[in-house]
N, C-alpha and C. Protein backbone atom coordinates (compact mmCIF):
# COMPACT_ATOMS: atom_id res chain seq x y z
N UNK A 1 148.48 67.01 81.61
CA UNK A 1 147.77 67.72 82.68
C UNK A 1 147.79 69.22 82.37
N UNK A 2 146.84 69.89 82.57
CA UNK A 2 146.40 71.08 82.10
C UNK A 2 146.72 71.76 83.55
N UNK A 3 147.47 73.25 82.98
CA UNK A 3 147.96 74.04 84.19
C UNK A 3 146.91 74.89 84.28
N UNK A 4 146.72 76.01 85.68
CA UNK A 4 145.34 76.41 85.86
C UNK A 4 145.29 77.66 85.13
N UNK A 5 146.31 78.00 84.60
CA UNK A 5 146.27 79.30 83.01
C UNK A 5 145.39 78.66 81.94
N UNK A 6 146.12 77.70 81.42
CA UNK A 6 145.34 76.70 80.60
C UNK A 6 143.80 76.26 80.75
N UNK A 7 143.81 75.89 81.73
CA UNK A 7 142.35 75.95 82.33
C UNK A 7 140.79 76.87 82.37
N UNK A 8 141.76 77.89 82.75
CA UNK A 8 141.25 79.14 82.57
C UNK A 8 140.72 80.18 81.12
N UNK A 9 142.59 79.79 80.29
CA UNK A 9 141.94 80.39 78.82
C UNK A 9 140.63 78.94 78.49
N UNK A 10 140.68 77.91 79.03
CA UNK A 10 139.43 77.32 77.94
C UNK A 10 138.15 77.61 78.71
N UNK A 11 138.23 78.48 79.56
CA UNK A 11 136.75 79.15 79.21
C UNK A 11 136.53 80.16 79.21
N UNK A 12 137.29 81.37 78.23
CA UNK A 12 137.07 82.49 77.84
C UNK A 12 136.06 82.60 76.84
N UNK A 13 135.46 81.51 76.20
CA UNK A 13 134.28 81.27 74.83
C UNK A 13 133.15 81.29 76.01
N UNK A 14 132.97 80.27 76.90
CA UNK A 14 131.97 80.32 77.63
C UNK A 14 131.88 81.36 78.74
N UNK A 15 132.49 81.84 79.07
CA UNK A 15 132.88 83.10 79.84
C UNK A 15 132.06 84.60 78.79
N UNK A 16 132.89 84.66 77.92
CA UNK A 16 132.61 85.69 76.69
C UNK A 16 130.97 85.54 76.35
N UNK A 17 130.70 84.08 75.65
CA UNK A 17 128.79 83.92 75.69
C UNK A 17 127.80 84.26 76.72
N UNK A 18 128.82 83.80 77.96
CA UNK A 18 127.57 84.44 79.14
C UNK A 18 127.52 85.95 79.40
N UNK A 19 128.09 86.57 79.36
CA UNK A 19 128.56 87.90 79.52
C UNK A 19 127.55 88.82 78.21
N UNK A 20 127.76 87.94 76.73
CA UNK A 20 127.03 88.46 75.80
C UNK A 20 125.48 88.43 76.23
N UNK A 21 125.12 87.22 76.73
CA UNK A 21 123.74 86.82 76.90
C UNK A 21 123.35 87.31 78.03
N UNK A 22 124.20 88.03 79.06
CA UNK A 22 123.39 88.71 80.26
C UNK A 22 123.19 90.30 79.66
N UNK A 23 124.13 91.20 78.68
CA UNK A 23 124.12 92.15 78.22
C UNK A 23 123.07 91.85 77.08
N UNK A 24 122.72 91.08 76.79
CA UNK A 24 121.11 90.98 75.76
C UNK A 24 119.64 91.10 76.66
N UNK A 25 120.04 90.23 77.72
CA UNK A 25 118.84 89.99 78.63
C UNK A 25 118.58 91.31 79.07
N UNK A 26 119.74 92.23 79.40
CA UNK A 26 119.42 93.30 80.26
C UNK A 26 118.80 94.35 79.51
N UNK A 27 119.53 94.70 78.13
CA UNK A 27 119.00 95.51 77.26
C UNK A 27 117.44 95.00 76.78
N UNK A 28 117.27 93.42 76.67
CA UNK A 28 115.99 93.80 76.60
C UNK A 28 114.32 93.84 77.31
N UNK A 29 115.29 93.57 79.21
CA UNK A 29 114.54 93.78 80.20
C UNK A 29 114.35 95.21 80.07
N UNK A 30 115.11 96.06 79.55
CA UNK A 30 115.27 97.80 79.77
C UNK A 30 113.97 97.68 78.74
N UNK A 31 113.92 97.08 77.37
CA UNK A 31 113.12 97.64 76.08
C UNK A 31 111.85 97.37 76.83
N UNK A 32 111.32 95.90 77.23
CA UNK A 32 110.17 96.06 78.21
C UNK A 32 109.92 97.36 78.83
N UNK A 33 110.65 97.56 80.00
CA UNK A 33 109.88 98.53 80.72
C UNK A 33 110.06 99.80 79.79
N UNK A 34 110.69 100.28 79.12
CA UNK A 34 110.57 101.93 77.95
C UNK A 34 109.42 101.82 77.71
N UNK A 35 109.04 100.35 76.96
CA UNK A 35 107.64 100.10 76.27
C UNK A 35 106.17 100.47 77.30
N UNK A 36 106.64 99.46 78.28
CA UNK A 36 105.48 99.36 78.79
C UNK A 36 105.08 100.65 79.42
N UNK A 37 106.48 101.76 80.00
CA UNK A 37 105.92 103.02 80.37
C UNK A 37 105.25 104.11 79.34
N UNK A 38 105.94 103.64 78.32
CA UNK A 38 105.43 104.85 76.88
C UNK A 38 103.67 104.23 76.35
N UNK A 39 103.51 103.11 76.80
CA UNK A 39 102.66 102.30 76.65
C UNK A 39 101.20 103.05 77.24
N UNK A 40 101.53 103.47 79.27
CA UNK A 40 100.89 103.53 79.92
C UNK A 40 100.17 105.10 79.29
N UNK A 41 101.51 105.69 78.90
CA UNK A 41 101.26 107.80 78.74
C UNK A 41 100.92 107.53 77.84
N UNK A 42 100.99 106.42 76.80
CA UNK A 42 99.46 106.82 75.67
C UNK A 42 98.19 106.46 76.12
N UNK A 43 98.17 105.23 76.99
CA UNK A 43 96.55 105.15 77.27
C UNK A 43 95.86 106.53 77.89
N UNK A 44 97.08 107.28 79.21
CA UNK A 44 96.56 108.53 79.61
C UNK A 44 96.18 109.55 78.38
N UNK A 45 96.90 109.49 77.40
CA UNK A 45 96.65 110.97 76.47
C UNK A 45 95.25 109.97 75.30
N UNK A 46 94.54 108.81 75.52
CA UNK A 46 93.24 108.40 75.09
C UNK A 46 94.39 108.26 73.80
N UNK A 47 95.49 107.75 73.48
CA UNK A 47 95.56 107.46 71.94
C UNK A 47 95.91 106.04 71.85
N UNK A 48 95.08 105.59 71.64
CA UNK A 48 94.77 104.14 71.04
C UNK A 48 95.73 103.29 70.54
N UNK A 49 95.72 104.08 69.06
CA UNK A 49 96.99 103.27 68.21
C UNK A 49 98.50 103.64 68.63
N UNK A 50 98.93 104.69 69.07
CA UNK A 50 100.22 104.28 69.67
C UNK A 50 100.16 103.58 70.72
N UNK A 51 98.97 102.89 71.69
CA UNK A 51 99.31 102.40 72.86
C UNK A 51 99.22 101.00 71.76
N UNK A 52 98.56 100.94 70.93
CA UNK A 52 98.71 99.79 70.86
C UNK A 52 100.38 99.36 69.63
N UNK A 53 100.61 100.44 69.45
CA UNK A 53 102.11 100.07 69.03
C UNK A 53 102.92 99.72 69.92
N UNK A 54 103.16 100.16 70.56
CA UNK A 54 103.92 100.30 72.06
C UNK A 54 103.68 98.72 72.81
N UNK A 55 102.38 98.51 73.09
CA UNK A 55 102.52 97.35 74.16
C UNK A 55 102.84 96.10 72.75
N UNK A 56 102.74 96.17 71.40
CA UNK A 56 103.00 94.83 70.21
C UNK A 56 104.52 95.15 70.29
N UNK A 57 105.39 95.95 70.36
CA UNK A 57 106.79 96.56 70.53
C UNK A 57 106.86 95.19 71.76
N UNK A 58 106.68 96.27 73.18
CA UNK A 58 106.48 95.54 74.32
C UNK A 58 106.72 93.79 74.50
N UNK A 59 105.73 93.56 73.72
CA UNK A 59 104.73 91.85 73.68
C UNK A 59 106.43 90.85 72.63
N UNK A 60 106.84 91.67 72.12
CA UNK A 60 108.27 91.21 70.90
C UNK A 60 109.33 91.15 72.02
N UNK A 61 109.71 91.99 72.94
CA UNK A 61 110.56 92.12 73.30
C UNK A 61 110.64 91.15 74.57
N UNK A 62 109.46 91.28 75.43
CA UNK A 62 108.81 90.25 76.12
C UNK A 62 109.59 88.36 75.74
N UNK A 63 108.73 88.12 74.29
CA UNK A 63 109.13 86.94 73.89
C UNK A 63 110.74 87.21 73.60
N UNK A 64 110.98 87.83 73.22
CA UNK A 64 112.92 87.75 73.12
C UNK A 64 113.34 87.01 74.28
N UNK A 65 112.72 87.99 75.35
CA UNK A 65 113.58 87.82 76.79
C UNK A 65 113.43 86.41 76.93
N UNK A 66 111.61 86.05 77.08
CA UNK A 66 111.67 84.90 77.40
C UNK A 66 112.48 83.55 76.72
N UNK A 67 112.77 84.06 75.43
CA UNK A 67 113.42 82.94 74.59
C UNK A 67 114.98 82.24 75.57
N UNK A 68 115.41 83.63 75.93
CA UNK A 68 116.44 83.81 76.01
C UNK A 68 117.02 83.17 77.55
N UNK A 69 115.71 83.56 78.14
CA UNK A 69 115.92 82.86 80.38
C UNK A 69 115.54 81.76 80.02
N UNK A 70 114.66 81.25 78.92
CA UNK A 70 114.48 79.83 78.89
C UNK A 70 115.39 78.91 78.69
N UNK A 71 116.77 79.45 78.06
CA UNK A 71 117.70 78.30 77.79
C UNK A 71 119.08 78.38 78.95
N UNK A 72 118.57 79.87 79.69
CA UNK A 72 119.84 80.71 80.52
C UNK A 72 119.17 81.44 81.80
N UNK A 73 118.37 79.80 82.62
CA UNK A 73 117.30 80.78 83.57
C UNK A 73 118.30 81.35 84.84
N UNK A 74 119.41 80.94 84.66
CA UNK A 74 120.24 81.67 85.89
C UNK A 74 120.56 83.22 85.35
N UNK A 75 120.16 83.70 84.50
CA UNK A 75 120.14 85.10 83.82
C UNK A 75 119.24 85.81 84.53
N UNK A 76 118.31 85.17 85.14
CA UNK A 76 116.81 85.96 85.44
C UNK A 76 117.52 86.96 86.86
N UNK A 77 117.14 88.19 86.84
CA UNK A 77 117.87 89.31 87.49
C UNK A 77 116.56 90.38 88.40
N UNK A 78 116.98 90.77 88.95
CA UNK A 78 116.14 92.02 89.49
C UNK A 78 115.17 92.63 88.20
N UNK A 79 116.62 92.79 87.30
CA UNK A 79 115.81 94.08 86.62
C UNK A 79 115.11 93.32 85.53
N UNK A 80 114.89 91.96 85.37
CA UNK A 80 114.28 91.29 84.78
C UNK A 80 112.74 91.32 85.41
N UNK A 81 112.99 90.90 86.79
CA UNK A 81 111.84 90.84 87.44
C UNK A 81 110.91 92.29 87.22
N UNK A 82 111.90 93.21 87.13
CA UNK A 82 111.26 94.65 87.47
C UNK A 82 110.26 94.83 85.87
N UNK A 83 111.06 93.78 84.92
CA UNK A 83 110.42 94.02 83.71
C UNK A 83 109.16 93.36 83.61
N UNK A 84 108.88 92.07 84.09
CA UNK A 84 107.31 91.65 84.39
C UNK A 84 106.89 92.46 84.82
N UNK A 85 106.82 92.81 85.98
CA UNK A 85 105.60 93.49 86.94
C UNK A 85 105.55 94.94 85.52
N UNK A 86 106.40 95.70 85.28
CA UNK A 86 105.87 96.77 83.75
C UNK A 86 105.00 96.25 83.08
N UNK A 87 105.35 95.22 82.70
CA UNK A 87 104.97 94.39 81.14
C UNK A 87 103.18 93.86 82.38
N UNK A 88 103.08 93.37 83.67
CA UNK A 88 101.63 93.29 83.90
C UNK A 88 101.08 94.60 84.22
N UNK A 89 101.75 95.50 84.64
CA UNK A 89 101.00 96.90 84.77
C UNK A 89 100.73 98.05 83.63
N UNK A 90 101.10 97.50 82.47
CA UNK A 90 100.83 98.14 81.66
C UNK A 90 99.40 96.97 81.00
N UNK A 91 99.45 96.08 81.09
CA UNK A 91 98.19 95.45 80.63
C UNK A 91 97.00 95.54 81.79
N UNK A 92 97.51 95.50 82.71
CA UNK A 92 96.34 96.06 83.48
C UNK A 92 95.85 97.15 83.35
N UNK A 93 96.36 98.59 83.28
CA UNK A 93 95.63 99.82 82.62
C UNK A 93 95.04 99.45 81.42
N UNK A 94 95.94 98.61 80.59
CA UNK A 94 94.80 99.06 78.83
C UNK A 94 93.43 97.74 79.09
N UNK A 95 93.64 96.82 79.69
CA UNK A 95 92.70 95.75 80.34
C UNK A 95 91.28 96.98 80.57
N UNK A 96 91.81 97.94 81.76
CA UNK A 96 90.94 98.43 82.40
C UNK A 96 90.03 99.51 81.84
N UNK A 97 91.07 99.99 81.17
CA UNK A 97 90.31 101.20 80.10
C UNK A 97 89.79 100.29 79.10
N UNK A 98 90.10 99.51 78.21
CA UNK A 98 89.86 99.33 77.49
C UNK A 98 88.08 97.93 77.22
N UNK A 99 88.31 97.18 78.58
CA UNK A 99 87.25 96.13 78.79
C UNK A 99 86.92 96.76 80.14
N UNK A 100 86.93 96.97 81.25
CA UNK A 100 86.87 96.75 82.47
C UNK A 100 86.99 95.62 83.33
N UNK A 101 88.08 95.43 83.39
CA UNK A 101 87.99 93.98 83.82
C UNK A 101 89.17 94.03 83.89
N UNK A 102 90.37 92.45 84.91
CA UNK A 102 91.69 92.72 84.60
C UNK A 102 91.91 91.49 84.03
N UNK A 103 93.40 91.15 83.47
CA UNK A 103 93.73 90.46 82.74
C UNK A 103 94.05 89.50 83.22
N UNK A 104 93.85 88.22 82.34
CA UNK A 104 93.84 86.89 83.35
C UNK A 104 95.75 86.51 83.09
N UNK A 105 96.24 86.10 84.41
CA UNK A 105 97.48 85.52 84.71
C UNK A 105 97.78 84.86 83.03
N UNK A 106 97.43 83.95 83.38
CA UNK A 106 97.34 83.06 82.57
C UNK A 106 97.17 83.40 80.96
N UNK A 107 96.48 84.15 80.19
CA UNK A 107 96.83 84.84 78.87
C UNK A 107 97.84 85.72 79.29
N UNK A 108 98.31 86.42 80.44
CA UNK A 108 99.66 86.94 79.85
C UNK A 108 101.12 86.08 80.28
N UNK A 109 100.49 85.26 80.21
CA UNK A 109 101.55 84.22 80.97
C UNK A 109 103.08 84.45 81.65
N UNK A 110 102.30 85.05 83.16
CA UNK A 110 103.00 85.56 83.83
C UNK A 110 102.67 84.49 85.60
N UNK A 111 103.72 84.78 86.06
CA UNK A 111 103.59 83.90 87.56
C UNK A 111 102.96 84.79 88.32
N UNK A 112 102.35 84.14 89.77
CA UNK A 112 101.69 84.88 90.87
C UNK A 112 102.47 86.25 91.09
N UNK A 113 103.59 86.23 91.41
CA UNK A 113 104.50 87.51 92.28
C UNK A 113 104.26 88.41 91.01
N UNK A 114 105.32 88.12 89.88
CA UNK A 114 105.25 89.57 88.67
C UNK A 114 103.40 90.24 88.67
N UNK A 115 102.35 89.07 88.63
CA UNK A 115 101.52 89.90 88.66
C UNK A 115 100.68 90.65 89.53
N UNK A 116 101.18 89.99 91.08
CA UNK A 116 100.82 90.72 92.25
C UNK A 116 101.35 92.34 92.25
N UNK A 117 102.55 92.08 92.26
CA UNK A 117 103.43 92.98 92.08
C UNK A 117 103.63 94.70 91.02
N UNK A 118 102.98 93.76 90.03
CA UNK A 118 102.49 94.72 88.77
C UNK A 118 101.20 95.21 89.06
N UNK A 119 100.31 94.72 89.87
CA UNK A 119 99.02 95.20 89.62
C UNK A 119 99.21 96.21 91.16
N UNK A 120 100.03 95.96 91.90
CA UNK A 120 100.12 96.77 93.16
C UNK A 120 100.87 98.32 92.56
N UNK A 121 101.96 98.19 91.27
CA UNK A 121 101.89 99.48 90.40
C UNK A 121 100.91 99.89 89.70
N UNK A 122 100.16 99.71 89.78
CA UNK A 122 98.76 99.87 88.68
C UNK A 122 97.95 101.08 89.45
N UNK A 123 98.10 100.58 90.52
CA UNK A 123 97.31 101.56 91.94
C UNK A 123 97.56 103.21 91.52
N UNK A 124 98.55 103.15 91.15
CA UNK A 124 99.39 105.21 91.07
C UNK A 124 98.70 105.41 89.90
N UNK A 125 98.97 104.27 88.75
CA UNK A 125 98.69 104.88 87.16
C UNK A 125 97.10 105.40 87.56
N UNK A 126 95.96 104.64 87.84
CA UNK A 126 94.68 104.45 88.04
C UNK A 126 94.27 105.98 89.14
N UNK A 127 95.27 106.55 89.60
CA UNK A 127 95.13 107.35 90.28
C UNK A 127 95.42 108.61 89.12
N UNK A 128 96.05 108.44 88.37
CA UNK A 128 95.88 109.89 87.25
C UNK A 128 95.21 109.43 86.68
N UNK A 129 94.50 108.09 86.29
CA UNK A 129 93.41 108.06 85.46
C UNK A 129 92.17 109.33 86.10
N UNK A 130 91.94 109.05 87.46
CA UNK A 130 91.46 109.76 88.40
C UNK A 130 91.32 111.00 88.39
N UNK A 131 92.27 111.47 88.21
CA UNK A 131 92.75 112.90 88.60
C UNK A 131 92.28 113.84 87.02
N UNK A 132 92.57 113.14 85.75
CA UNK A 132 92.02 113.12 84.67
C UNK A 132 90.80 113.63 84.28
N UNK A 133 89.71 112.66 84.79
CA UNK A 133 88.54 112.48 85.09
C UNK A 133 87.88 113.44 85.90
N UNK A 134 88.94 113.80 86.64
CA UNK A 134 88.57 115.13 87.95
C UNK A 134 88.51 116.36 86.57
N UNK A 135 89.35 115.76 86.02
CA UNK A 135 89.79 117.05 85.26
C UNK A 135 88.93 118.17 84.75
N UNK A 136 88.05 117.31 83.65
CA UNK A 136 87.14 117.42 82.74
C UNK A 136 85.60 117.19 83.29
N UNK A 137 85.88 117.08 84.65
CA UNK A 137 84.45 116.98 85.36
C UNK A 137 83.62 115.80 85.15
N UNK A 138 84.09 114.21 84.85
CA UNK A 138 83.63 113.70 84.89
C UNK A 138 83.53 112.77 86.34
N UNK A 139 82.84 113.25 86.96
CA UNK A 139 83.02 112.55 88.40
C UNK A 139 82.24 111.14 88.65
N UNK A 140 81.62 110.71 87.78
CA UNK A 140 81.61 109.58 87.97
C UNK A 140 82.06 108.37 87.39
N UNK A 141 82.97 108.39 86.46
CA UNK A 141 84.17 108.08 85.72
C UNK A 141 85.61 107.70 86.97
N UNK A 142 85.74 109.22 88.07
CA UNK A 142 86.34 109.41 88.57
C UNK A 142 86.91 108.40 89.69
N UNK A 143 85.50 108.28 90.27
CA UNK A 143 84.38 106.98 91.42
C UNK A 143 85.03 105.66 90.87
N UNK A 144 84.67 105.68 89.60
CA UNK A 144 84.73 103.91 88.68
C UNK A 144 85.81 103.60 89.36
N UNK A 145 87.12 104.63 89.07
CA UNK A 145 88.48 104.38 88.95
C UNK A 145 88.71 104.49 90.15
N UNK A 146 88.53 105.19 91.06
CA UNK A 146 88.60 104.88 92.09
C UNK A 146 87.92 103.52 92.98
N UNK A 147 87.37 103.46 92.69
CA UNK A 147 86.45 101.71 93.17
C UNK A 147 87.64 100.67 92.59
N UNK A 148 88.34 100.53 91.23
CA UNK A 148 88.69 100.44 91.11
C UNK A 148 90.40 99.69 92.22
N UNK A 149 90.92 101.26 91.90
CA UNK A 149 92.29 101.09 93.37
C UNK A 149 91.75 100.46 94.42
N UNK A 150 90.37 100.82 95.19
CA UNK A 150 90.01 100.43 96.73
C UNK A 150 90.12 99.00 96.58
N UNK A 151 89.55 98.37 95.08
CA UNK A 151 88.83 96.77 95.02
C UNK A 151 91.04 96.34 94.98
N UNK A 152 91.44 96.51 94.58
CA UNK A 152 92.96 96.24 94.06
C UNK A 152 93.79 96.31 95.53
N UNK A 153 93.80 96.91 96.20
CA UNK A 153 93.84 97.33 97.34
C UNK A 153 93.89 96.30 98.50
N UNK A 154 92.50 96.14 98.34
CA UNK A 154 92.25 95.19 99.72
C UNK A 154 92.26 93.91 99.24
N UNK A 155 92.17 93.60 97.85
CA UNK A 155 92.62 91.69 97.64
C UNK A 155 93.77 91.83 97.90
N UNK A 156 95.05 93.46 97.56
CA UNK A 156 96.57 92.82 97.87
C UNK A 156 96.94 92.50 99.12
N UNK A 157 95.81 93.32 100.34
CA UNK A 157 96.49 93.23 101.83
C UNK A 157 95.71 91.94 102.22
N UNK A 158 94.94 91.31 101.89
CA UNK A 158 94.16 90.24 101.96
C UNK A 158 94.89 88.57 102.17
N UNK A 159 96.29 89.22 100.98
CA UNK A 159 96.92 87.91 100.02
C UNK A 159 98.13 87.39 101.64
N UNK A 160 97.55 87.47 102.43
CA UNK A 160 98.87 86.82 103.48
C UNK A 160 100.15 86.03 103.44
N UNK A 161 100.04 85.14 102.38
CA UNK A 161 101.02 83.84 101.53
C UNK A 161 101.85 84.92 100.87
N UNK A 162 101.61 85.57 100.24
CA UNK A 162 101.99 86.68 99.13
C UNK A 162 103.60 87.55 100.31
N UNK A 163 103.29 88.07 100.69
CA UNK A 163 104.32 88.51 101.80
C UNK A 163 105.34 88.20 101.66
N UNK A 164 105.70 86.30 102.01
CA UNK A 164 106.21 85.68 102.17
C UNK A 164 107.31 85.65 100.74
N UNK A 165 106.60 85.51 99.75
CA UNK A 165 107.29 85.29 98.81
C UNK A 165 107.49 86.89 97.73
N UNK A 166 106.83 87.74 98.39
CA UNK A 166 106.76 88.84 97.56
C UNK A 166 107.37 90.01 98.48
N UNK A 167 108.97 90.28 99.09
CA UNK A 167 109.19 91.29 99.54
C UNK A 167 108.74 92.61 99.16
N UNK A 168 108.60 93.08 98.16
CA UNK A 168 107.81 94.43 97.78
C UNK A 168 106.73 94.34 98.32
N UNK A 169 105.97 93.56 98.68
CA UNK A 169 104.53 94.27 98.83
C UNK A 169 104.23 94.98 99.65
N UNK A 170 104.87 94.39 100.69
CA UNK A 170 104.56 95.69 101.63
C UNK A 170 104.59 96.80 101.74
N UNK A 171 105.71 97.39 100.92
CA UNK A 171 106.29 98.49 100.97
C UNK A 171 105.25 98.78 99.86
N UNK A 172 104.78 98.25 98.57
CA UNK A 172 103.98 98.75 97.39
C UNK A 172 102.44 99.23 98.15
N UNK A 173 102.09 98.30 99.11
CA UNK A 173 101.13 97.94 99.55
C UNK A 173 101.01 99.76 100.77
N UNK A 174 101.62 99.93 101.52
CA UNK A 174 101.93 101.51 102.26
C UNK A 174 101.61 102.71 101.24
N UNK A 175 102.56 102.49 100.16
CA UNK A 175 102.34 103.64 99.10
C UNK A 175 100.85 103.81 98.31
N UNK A 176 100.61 102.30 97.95
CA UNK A 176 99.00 102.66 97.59
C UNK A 176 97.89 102.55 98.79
N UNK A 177 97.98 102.87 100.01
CA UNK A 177 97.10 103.11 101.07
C UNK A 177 97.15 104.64 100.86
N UNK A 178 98.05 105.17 100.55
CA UNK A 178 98.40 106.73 100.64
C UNK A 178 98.15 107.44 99.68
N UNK A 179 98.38 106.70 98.53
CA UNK A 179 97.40 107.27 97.29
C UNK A 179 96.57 107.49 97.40
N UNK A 180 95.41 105.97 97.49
CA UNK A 180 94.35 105.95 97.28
C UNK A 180 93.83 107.02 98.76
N UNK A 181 94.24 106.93 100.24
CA UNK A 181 94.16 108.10 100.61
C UNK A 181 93.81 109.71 99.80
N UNK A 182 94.75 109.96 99.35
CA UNK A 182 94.61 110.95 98.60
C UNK A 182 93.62 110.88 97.52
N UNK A 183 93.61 110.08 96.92
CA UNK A 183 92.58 110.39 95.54
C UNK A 183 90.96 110.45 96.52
N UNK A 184 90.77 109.45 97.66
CA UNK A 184 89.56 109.87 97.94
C UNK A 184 89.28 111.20 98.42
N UNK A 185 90.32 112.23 98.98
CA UNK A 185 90.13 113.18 98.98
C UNK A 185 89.37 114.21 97.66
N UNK A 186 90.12 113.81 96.67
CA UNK A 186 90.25 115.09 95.73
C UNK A 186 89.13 114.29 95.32
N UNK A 187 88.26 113.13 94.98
CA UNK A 187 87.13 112.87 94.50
C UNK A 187 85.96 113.59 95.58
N UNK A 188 86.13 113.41 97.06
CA UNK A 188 85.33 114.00 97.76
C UNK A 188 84.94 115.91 97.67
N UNK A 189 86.11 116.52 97.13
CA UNK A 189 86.35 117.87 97.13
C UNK A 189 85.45 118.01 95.74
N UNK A 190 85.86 117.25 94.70
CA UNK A 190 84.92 117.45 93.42
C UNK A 190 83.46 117.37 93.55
N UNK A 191 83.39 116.36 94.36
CA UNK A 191 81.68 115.68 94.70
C UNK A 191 81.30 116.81 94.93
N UNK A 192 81.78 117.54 95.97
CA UNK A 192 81.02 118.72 97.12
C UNK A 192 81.04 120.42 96.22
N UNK A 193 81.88 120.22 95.19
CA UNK A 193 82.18 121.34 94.79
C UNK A 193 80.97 121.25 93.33
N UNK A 194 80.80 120.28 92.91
CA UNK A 194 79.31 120.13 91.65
C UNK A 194 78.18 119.98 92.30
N UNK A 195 78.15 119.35 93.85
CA UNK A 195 77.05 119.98 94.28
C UNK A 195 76.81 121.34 94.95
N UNK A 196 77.55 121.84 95.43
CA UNK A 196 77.29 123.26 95.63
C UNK A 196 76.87 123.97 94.17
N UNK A 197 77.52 123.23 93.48
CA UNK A 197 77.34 124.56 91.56
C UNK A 197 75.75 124.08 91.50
N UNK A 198 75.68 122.79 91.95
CA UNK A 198 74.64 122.72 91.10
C UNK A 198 72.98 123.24 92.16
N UNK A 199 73.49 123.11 93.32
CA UNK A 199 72.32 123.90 94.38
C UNK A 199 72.38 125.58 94.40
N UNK A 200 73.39 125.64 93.79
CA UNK A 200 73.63 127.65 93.38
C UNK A 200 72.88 127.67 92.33
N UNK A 201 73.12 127.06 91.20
CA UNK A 201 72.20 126.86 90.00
C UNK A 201 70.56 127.11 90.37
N UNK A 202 70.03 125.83 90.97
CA UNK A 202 68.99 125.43 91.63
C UNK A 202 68.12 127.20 92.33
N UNK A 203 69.41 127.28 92.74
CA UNK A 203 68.60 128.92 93.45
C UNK A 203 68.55 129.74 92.51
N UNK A 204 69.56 129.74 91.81
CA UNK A 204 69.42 131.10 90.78
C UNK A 204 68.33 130.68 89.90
N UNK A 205 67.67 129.62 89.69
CA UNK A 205 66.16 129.70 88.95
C UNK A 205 65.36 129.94 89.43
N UNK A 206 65.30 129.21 91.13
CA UNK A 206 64.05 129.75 91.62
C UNK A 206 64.11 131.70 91.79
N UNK A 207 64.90 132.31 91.67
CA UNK A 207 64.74 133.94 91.94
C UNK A 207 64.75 134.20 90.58
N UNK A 208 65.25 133.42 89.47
CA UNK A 208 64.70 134.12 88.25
C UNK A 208 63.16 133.73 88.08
């Protein structure tokens, strides 16, 4: 009969493996989201090939994880979760810039919540796409992206079931009412400010 010391040292191997395999999972839930944020600030700065280094980085580290909850799904953690919704909000920006259109569940083979969830972060990025666009005076670029957030927007407050199983949303769901608040401002201020240039214009020919 085994005393409960005894007991105990025989599962310091399985004790020790799980401990290794939650400190793998976590480090490479962290490499996801590094990726997928360094991912997003290249699509903003228009450079292509590092975004697309970044999200193939991303897409490696991705399959690690998954290798890894697949044999050890009681591993799956917050900050795991926090690493889907990155890993779908960073494919939803390069989706959007890159095709117009968003990415289907299903090629990134991700569940309902990570991609509800991810695309309800997508709302802020899409808002400096915005602001961008304000930048350089392209205001109807500006509109796209904004149509954009509004269309993203109202399918998330739409999703009623979603709630239930998706505590963030609500709270994601407040913050991008307030954004997109805001961005329709500063698109409205641009609108009014190229048409005034351009009815000042308009006059200064007719008196020349």
């Amino acid at each position: 009969m085994l005393s409960l010391h005894d007991i105990f040292n025989s599962f310091q191997d399985e004790l020790k493996r799980k401990v290794q395999q939650q400190e793998a999972v976590g480090t490479l839930a962290r490499k996801v989201i590094y990726y997928s944020k360094h991912s997003i600030m290249a699509i903003h700065r228009d450079s292509l090939s590092e975004t697309k280094t970044k999200i193939k980085l991303m897409e490696e580290c991705r399959q690690q994880l998954d290798n890894l909850l697949q044999n050890n799904p009681s591993l799956t953690s917050n900050l795991v979760q926090v690493a889907y919704q990155e890993y779908v909000e960073a494919h939803v920006i390069l989706s959007l810039v890159e095709h117009g259109h968003y990415p289907q569940p299903q090629t990134l083979h991700i569940d309902a919540v990570a991609y509800i969830l991810g695309l309800a972060d997508a709302i802020g990025e899409l808002r400096r796409r915005t602001l961008n666009s304000l930048l350089v005076g392209k205001l109807s670029e500006a509109e796209q992206w904004l149509r954009f957030m509004e269309e993203m927007y109202n399918e998330l407050i739409a999703l009623e079931d979603a709630y239930a199983v998706a505590s963030e949303l609500r709270r994601k769901c407040d913050i991008a009412r307030r954004i997109i608040e805001s961005t329709v401002g500063d698109v409205l201020l641009e609108s009014r400010r190229q048409n005034l240039q351009s009815a000042i214009q308009r006059l200064e020919q007719k008196l020349d």
